[in-house]
C-alpha atoms as a PDB file:
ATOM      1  CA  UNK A   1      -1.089   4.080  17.110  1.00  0.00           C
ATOM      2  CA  UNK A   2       1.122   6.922  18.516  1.00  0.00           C
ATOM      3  CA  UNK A   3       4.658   6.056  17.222  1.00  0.00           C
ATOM      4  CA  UNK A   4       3.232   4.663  13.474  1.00  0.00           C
ATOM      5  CA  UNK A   5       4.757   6.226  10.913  1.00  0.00           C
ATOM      6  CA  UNK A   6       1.760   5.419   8.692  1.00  0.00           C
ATOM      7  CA  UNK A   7      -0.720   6.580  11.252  1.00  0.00           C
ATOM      8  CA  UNK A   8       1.634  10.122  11.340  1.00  0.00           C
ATOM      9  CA  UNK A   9       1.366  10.311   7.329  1.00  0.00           C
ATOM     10  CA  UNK A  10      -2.152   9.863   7.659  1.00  0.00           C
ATOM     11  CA  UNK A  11      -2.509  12.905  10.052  1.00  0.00           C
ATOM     12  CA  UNK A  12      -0.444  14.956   7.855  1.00  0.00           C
ATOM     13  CA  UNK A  13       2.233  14.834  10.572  1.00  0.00           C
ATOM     14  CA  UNK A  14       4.920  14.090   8.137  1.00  0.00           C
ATOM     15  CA  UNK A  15       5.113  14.832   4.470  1.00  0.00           C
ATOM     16  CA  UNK A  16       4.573  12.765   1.789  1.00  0.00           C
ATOM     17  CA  UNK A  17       3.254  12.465  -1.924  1.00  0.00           C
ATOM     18  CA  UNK A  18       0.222  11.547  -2.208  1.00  0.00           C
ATOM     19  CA  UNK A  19      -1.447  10.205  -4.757  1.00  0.00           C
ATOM     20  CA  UNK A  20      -4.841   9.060  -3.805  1.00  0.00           C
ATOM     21  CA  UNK A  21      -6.725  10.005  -0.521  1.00  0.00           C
ATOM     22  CA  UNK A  22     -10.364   9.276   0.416  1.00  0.00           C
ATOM     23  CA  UNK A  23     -11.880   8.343   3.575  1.00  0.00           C
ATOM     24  CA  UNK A  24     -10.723   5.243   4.387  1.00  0.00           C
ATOM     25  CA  UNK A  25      -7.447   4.884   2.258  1.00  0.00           C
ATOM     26  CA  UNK A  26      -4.334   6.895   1.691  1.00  0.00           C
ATOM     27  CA  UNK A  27      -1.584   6.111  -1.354  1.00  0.00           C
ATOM     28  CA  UNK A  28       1.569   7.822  -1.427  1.00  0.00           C
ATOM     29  CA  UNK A  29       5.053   7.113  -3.511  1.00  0.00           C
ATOM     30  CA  UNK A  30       7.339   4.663  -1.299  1.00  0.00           C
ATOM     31  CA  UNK A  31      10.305   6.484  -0.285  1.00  0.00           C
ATOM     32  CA  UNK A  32      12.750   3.901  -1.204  1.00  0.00           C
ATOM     33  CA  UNK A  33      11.316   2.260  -4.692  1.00  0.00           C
ATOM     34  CA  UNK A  34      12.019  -0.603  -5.724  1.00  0.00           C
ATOM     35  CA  UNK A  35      10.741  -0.324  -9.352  1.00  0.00           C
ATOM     36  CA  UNK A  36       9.828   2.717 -11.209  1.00  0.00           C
ATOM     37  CA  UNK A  37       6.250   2.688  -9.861  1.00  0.00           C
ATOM     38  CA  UNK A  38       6.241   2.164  -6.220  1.00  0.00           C
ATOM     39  CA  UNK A  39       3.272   3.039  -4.366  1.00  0.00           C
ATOM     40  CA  UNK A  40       1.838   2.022  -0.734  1.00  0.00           C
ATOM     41  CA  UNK A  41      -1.438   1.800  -0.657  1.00  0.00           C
ATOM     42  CA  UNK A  42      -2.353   2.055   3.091  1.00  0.00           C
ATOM     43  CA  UNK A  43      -6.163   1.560   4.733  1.00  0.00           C
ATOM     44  CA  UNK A  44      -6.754   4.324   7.290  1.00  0.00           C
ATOM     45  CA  UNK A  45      -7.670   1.832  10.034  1.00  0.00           C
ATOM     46  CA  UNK A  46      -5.012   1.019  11.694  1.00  0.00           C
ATOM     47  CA  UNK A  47      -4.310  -2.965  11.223  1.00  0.00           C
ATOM     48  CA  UNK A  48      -0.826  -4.340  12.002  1.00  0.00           C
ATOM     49  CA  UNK A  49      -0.758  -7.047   9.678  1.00  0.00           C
ATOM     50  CA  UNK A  50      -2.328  -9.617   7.506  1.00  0.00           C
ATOM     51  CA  UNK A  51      -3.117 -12.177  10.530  1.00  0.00           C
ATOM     52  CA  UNK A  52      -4.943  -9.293  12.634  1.00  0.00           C
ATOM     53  CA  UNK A  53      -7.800  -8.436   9.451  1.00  0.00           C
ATOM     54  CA  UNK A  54     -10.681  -9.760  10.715  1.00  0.00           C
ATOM     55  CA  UNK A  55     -14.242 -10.681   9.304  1.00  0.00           C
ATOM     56  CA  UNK A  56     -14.994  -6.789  10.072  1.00  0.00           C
ATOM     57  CA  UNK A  57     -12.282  -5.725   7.492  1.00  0.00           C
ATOM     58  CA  UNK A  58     -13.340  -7.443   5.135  1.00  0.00           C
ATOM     59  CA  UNK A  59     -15.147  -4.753   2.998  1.00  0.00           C
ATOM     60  CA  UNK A  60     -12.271  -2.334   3.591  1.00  0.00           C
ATOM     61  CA  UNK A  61      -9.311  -5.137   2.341  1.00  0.00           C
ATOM     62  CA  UNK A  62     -11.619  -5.349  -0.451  1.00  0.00           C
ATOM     63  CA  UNK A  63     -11.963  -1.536  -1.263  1.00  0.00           C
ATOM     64  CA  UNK A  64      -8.528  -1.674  -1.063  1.00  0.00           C
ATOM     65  CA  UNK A  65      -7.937  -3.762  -4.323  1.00  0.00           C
ATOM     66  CA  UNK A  66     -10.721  -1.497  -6.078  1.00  0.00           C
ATOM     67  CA  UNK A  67      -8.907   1.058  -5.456  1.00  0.00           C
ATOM     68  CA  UNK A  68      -5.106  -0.362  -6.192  1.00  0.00           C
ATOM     69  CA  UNK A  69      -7.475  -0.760  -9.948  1.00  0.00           C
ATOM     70  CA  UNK A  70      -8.183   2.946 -10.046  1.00  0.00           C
ATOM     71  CA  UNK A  71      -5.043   3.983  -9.749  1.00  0.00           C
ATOM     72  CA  UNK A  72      -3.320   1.792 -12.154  1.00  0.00           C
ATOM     73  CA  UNK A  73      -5.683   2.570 -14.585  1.00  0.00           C
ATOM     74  CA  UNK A  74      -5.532   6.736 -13.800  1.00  0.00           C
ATOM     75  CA  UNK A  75      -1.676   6.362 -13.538  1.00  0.00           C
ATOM     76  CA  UNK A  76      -1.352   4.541 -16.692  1.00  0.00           C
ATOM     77  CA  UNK A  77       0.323   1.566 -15.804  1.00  0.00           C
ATOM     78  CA  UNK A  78      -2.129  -1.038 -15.772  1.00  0.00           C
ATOM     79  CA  UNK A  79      -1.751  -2.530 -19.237  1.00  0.00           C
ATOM     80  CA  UNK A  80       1.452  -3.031 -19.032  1.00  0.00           C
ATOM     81  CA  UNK A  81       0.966  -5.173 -15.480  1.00  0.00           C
ATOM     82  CA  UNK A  82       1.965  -4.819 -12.055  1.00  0.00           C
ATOM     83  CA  UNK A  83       2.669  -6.304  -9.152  1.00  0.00           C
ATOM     84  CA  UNK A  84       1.112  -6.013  -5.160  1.00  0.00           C
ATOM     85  CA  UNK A  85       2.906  -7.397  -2.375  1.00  0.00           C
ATOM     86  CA  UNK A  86       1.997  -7.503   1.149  1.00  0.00           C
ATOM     87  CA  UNK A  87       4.267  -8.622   3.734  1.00  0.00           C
ATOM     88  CA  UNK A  88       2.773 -10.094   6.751  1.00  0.00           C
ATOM     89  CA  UNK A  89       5.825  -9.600   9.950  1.00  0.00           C
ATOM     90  CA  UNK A  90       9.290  -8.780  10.606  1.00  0.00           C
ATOM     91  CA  UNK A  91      10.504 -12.097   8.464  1.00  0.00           C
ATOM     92  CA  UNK A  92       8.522 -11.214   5.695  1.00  0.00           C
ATOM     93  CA  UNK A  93      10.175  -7.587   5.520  1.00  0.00           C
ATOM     94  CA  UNK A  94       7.151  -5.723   6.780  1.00  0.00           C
ATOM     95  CA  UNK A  95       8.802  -2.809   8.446  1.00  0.00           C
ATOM     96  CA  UNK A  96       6.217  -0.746   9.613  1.00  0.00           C
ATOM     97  CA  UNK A  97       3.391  -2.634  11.564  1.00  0.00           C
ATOM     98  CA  UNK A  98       0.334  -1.181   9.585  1.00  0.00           C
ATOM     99  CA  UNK A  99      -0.753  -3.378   7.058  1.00  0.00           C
ATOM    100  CA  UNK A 100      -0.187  -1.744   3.789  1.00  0.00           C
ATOM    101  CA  UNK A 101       0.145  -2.940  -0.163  1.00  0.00           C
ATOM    102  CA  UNK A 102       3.068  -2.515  -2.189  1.00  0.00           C
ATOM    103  CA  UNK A 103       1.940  -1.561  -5.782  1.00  0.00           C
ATOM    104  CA  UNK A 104       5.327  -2.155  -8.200  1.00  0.00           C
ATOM    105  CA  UNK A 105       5.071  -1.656 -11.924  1.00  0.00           C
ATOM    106  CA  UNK A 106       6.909   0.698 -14.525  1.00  0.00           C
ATOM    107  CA  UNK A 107       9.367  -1.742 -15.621  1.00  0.00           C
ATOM    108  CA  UNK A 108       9.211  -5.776 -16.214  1.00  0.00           C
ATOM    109  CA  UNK A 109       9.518  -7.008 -12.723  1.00  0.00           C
ATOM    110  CA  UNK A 110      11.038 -10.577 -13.864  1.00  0.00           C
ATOM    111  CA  UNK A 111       9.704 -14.099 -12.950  1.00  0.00           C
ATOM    112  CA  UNK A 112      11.502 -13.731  -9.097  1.00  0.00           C
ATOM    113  CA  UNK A 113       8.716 -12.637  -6.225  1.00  0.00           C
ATOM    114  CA  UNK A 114      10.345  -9.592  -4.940  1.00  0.00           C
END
């Protein structure tokens, strides 16, 4: 998608920090956290949202979550727990219409879903 941000950070049209990058998934720090640990974790296929992943995706959603693991466990926050959020829309907060999955840890994030 030509005006996706996402899509852009993927290309290496705008900066960002990443921290993990293979072929099918990038994961950078969010730009505005909202815990200590904040980082997207963003599949290279474009996908707008949670209601267009299809039967096709499912091996990549999956990979996903394997790889949401490796960096918890490299990063050194997954004993103490995290949290992963995916918003699906504009009411849900999603923001920028490529699915991607919110990985919040580094402090106690409370009983509230953020």
């Amino acid at each position: 998608m030509e005006d996706c941000i996402f899509c852009k950070i993927i290309k290496k049209e705008i900066p960002s920090t990443i921290i993990y990058e293979d072929d099918k998934v990038i994961a950078f720090n969010d730009v505005n956290p909202a815990a200590p640990i904040h980082i997207l974790v963003v599949p290279k296929k474009h996908i707008e949202t949670l209601l267009d992943v299809s039967d096709q995706d499912n091996e990549l959603i999956s990979y996903v979550y394997q790889i949401i693991n490796k960096i918890a466990k490299e990063k050194g926050f997954a004993n103490n727990g995290f949290r992963v959020i995916v918003n699906c829309g504009k009411d849900s907060g999603q923001e920028v219409m490529h699915i991607h999955f919110h990985v919040l840890g580094g402090k106690k994030l409370g009983d509230k879903i953020v």
